[in-house]
Protein backbone atom coordinates (compact mmCIF):
# COMPACT_ATOMS: atom_id res chain seq x y z
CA UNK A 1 0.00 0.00 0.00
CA UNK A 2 1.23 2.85 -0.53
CA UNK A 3 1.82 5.62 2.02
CA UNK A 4 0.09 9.25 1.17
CA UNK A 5 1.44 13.06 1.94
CA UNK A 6 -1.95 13.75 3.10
CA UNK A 7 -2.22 10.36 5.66
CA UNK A 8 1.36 11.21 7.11
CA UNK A 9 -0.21 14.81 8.10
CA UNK A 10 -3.20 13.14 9.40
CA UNK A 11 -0.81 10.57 11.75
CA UNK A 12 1.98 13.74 12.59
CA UNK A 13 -1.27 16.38 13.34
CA UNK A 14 -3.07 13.70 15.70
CA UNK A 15 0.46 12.58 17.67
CA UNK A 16 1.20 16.03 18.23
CA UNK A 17 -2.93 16.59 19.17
CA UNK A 18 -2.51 13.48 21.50
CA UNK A 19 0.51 14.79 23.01
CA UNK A 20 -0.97 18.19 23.94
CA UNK A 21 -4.04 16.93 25.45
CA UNK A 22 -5.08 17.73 28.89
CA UNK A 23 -6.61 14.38 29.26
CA UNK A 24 -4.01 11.97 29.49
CA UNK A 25 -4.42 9.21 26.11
CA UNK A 26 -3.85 5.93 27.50
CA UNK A 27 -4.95 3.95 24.75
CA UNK A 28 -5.58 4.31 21.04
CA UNK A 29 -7.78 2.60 18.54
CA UNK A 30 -6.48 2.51 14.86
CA UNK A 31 -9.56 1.60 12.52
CA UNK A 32 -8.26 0.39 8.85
CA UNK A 33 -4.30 0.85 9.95
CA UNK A 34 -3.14 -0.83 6.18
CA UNK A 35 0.73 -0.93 6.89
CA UNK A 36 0.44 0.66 10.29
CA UNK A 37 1.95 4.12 9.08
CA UNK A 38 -0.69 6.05 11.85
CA UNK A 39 -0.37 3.81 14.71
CA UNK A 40 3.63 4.00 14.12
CA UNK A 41 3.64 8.09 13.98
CA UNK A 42 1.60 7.99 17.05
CA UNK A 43 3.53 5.84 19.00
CA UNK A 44 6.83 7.78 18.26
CA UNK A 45 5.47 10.76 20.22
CA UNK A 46 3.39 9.10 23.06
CA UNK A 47 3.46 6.51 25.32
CA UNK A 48 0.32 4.35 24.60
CA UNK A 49 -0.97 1.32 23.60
CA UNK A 50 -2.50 1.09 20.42
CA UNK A 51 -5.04 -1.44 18.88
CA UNK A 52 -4.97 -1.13 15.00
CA UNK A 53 -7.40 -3.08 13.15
CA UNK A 54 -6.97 -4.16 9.21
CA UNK A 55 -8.95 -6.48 7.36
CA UNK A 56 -6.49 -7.16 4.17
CA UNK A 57 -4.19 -10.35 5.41
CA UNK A 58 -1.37 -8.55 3.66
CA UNK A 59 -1.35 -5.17 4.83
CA UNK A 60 -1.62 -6.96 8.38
CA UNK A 61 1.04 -8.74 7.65
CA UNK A 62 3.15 -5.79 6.29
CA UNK A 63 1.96 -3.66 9.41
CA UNK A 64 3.17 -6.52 11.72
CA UNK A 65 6.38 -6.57 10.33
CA UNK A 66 6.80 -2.34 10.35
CA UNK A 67 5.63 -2.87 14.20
CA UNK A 68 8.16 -5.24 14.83
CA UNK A 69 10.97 -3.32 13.65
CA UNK A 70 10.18 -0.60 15.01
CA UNK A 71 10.79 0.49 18.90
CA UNK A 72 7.39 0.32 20.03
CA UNK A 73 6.43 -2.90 18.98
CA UNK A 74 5.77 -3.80 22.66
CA UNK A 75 2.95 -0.79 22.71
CA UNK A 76 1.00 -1.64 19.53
CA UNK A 77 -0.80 -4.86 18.38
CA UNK A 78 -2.19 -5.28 15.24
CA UNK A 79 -5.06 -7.41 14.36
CA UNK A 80 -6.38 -9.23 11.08
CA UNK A 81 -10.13 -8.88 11.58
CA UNK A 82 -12.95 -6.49 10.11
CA UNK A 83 -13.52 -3.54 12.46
CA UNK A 84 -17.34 -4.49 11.93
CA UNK A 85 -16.95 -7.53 14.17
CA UNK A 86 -14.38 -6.51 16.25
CA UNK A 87 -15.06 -6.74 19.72
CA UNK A 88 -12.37 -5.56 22.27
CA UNK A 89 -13.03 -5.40 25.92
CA UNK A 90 -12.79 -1.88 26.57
CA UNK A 91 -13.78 1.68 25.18
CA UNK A 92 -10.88 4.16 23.73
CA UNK A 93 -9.64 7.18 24.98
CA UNK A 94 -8.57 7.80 21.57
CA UNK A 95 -9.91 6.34 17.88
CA UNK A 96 -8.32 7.05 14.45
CA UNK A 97 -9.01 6.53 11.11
CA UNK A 98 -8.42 7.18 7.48
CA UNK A 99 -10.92 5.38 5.75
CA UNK A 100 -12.00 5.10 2.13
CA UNK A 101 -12.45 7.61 0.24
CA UNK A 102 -14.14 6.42 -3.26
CA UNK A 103 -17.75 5.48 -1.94
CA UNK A 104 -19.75 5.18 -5.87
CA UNK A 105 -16.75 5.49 -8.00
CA UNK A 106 -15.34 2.95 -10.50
CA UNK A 107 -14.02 0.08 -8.73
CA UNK A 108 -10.16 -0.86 -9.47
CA UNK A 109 -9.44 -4.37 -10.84
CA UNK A 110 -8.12 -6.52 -8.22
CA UNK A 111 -10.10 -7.03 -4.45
CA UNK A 112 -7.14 -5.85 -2.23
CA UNK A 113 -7.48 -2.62 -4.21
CA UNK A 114 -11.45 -2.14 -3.59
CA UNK A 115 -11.04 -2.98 0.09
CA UNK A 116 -8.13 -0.22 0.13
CA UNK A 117 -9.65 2.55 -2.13
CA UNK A 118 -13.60 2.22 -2.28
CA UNK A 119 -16.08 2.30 0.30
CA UNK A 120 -18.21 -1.24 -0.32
CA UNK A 121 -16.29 -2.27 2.49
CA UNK A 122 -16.52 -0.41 4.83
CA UNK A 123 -17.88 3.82 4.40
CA UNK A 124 -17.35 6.64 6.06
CA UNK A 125 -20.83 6.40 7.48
CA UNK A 126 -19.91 2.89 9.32
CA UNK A 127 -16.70 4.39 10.60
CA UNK A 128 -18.33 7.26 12.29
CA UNK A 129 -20.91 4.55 13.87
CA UNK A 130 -17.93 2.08 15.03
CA UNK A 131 -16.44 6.05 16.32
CA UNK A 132 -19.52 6.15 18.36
CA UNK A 133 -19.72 3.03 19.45
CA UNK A 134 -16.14 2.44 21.22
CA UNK A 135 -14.76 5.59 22.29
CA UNK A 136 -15.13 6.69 25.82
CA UNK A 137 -17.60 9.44 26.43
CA UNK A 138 -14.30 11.94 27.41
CA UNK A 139 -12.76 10.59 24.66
CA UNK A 140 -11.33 12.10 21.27
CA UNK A 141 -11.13 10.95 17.66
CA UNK A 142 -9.36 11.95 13.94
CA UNK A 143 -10.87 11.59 10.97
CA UNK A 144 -9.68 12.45 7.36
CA UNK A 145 -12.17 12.61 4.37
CA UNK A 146 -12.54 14.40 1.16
CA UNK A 147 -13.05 17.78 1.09
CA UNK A 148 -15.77 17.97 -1.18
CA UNK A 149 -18.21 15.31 1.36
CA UNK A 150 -17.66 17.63 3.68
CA UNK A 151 -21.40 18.98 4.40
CA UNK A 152 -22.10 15.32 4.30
CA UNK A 153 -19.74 14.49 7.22
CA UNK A 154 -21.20 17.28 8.93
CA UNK A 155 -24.49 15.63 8.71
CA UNK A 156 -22.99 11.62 9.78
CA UNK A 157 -21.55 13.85 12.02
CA UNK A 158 -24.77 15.46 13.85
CA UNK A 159 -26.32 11.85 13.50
CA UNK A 160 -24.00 10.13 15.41
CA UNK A 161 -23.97 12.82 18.39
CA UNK A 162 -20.16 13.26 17.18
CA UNK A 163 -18.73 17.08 17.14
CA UNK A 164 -15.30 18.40 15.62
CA UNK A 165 -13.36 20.24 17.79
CA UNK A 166 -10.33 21.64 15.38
CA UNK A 167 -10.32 20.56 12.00
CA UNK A 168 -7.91 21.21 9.51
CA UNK A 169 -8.07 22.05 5.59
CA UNK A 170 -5.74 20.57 3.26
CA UNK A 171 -4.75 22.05 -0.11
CA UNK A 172 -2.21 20.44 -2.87
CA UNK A 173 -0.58 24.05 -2.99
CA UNK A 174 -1.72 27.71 -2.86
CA UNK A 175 -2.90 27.65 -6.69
CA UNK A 176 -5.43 24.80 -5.70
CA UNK A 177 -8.59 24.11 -4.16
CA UNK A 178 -9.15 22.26 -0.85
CA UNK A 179 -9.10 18.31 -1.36
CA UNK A 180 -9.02 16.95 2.63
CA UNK A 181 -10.25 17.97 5.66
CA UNK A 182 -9.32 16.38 8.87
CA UNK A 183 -10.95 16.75 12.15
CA UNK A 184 -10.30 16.31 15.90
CA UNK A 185 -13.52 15.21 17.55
CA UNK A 186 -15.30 14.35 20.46
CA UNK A 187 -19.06 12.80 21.99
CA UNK A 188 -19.09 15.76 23.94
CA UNK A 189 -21.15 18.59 22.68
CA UNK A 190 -18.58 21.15 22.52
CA UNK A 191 -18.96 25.15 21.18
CA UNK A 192 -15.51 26.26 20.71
CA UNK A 193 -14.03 25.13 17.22
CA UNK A 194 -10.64 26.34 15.17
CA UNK A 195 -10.14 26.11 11.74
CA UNK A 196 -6.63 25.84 9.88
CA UNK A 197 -6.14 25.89 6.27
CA UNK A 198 -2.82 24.49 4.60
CA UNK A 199 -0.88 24.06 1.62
CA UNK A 200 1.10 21.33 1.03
CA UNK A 201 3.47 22.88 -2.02
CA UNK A 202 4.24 26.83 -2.08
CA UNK A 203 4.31 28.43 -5.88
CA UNK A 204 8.23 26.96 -6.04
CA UNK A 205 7.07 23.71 -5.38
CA UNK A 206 8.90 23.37 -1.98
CA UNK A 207 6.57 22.26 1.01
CA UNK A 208 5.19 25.21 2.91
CA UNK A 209 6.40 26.07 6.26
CA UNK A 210 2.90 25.34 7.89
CA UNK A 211 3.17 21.58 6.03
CA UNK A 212 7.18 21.43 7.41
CA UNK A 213 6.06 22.43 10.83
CA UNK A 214 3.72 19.77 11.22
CA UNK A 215 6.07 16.91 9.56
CA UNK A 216 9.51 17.81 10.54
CA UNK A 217 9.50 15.02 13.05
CA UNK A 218 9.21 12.37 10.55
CA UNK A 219 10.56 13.79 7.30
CA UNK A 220 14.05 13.49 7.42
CA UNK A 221 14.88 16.18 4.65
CA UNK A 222 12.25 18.77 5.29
């Protein structure tokens, strides 16, 4: 699988979100972890255990091996199972996820693709449910989605008694239009909310300062 610009911002925002919390994160929940890339970023900057779920054999496979060469391999476990049926014995005080994005699109030609890339497996609509149903009531979640679903995740949002808290707006580069959103959220009803836009590339084609800010603790050559 291959490993995103937009789902290492996702893993290096959340870490740092984690890390700043008031609430102390104990434990983590990594819905649809593919190759373990989030569970691995969060790990580096805090000390908790992480669940990460994957149905394809071979990303869990691939995400096992990452895990185990890695220095936290005693803090995260990774599991082969759909999230669906998943059934762990306690609630999270922290849930991640970067699910599919491609819900209604043409599907790609081989299965391990169409569980990676399109939502007949498992939507955006289910995660926010599965959300809902594990995390602790003081708990906190990150989701990243498309851009353009975004009044729709607004709505799944409202629906499952979910609220964002900060969210932030991607951008390929100033010249472009908005194409992910990610959001910190919580069960808790809250009224204070920030906003953050960002650009990935500047008009030279070098990553922004913003982007390097938030990844210069995983990129080496930023």
């Amino acid at each position: 699988m291959k490993v995103t610009t937009d789902s290492c911002f996702l893993g290096a925002w959340a870490a740092e979100e984690i890390k700043n919390e008031e609430l102390k994160i104990k434990n983590v929940l990594d819905i649809g972890t593919g190759t373990g890339l989030l569970s691995l970023m969060i790990a580096q900057k805090n000390d908790v255990k992480i669940d990460a779920v994957e149905i394809d054999r071979e990303a869990s496979q691939q995400a096992k091996e990452n895990v185990e060469a890695s220095p936290w391999k005693e803090r995260i476990h990774i599991f082969n199972e759909d999230i669906r049926s998943f059934q762990p014995a306690k609630k999270y005080d922290c849930i991640i996820s970067n699910p599919p994005f491609y819900e209604n699109e043409l599907t790609s030609e081989t299965q391990t693709k169409n569980i990676a890339h399109h939502s007949e497996q498992l939507t955006i609509a289910e995660v926010l449910r599965i959300i809902k149903a594990h995390l602790k009531e003081d708990g906190i979640f990150f989701l990243m989605y498309p851009f353009k679903r975004n009044k729709e995740i607004e709505q799944l949002l409202t629906g499952n008694e979910l609220y964002a808290l900060d969210s932030a707006i991607l951008s390929q580069s100033v010249r472009h239009s908005p194409f992910r959103a990610v959001i910190k959220g919580t069960s808790r009803k809250e009224i204070s909310t920030s906003t953050e836009s960002m650009s990935i590339w500047d008009e030279h084609q070098q990553y922004t300062k913003s982007f390097v800010d938030v990844l210069k603790d995983y990129y080496l050559y930023l």
